[in-house]
N, C-alpha and C. Protein backbone atom coordinates (compact mmCIF):
# COMPACT_ATOMS: atom_id res chain seq x y z
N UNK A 1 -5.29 -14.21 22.37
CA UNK A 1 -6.05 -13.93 21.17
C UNK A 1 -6.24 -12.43 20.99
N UNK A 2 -6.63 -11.76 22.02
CA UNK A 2 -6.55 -10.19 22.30
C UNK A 2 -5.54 -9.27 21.99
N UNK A 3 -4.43 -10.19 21.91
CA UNK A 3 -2.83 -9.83 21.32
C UNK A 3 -2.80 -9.62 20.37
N UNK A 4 -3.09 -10.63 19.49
CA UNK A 4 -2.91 -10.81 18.22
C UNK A 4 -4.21 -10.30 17.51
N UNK A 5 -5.02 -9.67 17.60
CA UNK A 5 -6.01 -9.00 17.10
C UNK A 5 -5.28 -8.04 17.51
N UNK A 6 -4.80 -7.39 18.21
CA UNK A 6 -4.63 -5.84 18.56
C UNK A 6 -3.60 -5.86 17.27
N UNK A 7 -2.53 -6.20 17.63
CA UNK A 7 -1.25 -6.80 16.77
C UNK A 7 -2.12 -6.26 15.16
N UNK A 8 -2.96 -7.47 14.94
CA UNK A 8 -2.95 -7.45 13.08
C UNK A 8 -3.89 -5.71 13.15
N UNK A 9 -4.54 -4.99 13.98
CA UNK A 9 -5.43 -4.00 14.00
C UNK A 9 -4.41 -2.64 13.56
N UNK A 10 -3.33 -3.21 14.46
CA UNK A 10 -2.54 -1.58 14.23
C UNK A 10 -1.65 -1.79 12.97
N UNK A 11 -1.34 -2.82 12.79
CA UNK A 11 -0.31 -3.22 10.95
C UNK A 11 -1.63 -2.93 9.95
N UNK A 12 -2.46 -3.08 10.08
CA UNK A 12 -3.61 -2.64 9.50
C UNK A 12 -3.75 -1.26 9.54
N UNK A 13 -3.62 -0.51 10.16
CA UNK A 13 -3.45 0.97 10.67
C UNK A 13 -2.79 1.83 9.83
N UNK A 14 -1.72 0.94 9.87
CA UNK A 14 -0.17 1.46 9.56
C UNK A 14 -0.51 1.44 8.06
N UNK A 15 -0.72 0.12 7.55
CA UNK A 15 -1.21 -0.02 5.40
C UNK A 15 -2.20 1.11 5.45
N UNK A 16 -2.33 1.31 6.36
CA UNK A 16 -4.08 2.33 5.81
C UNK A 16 -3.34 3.78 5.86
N UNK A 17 -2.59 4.18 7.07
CA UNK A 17 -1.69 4.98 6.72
C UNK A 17 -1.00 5.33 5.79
N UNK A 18 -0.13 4.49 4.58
CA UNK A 18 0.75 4.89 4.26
C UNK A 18 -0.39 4.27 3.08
N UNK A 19 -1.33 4.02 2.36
CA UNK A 19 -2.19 4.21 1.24
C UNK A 19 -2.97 5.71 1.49
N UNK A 20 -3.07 6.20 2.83
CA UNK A 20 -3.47 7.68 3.02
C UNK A 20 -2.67 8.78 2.28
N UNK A 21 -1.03 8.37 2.86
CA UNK A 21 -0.01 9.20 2.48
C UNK A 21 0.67 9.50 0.84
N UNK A 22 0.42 7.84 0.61
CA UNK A 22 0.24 8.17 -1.04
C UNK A 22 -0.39 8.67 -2.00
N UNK A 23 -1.90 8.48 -1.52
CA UNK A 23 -2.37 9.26 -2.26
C UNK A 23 -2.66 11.05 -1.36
N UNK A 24 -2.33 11.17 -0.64
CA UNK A 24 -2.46 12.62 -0.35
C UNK A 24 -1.25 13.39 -1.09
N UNK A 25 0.36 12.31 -1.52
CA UNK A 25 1.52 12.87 -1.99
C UNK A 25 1.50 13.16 -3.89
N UNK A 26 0.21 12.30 -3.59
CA UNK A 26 -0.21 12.04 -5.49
C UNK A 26 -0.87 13.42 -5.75
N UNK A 27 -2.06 13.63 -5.07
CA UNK A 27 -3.08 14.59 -5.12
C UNK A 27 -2.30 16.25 -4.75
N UNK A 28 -0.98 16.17 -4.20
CA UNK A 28 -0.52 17.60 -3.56
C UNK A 28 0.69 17.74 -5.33
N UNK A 29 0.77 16.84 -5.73
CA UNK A 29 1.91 16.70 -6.97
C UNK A 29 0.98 16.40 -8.28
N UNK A 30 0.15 16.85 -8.95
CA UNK A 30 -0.67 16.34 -9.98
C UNK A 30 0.44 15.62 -10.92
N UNK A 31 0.28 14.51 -11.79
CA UNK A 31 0.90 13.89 -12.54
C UNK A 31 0.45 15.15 -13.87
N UNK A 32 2.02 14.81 -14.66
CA UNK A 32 1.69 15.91 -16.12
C UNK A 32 2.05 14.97 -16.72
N UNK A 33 2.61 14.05 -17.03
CA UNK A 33 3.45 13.38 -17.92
C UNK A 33 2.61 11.66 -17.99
N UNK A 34 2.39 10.54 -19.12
CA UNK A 34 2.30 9.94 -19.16
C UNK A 34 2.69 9.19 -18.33
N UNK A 35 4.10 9.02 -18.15
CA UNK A 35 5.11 8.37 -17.21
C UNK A 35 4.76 8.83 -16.16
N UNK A 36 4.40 9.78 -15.91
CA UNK A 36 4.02 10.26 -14.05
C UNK A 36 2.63 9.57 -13.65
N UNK A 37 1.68 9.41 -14.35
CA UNK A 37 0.61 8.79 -14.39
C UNK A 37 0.80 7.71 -14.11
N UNK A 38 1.14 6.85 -15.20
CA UNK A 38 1.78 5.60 -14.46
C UNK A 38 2.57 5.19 -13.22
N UNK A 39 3.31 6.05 -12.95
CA UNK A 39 4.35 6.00 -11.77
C UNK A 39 3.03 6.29 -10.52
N UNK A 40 2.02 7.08 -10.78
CA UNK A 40 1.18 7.60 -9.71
C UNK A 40 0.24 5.80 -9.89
N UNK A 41 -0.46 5.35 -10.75
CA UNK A 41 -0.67 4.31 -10.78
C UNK A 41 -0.28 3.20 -10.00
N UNK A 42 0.90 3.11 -10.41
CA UNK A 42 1.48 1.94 -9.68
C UNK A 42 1.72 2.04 -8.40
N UNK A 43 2.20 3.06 -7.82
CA UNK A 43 2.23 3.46 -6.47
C UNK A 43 0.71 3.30 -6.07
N UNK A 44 -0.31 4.00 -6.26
CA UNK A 44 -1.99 3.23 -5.48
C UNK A 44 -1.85 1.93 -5.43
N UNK A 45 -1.96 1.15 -6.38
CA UNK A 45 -1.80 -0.04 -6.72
C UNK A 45 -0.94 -0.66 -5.73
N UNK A 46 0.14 -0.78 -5.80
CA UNK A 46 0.89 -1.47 -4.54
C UNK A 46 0.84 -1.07 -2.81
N UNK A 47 0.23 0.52 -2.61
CA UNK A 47 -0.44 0.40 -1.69
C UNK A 47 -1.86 0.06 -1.23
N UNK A 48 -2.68 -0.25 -1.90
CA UNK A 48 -3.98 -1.33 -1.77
C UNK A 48 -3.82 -2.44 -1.95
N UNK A 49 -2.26 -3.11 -2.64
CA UNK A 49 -2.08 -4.30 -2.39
C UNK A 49 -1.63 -4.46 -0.84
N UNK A 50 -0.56 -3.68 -0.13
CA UNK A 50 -0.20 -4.13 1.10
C UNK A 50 -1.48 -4.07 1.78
N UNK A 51 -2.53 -2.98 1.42
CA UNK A 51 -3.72 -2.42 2.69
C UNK A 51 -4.60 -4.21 2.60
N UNK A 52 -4.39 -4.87 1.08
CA UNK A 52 -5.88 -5.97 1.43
C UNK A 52 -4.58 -7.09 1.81
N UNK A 53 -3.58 -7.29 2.03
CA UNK A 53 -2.71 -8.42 2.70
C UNK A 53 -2.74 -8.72 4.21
């Protein structure tokens, strides 16, 4: 059981990581463009979808 808690703790880690990295890559690149907005959008968005899975 200690396994598999460690297991789901660090894949958990990892989504939290790479929702860190997106938005730190969003925030270092400001969106100018409608389309960049959105593109910055959807990218949060699908990384807070993997982070609550």
């Amino acid at each position: 059981m200690e396994i598999q808690a460690s297991a789901a703790f660090m894949i958990q880690a990892n989504s939290l990581n790479a929702v860190r990295d997106t938005l730190a890559a969003t925030q270092a690149a400001p969106a100018k463009t409608p389309e960049q907005h959105a593109d910055v959008i959807l990218q949060l968005s699908a990384a807070a979808q993997r982070l609550m899975s």
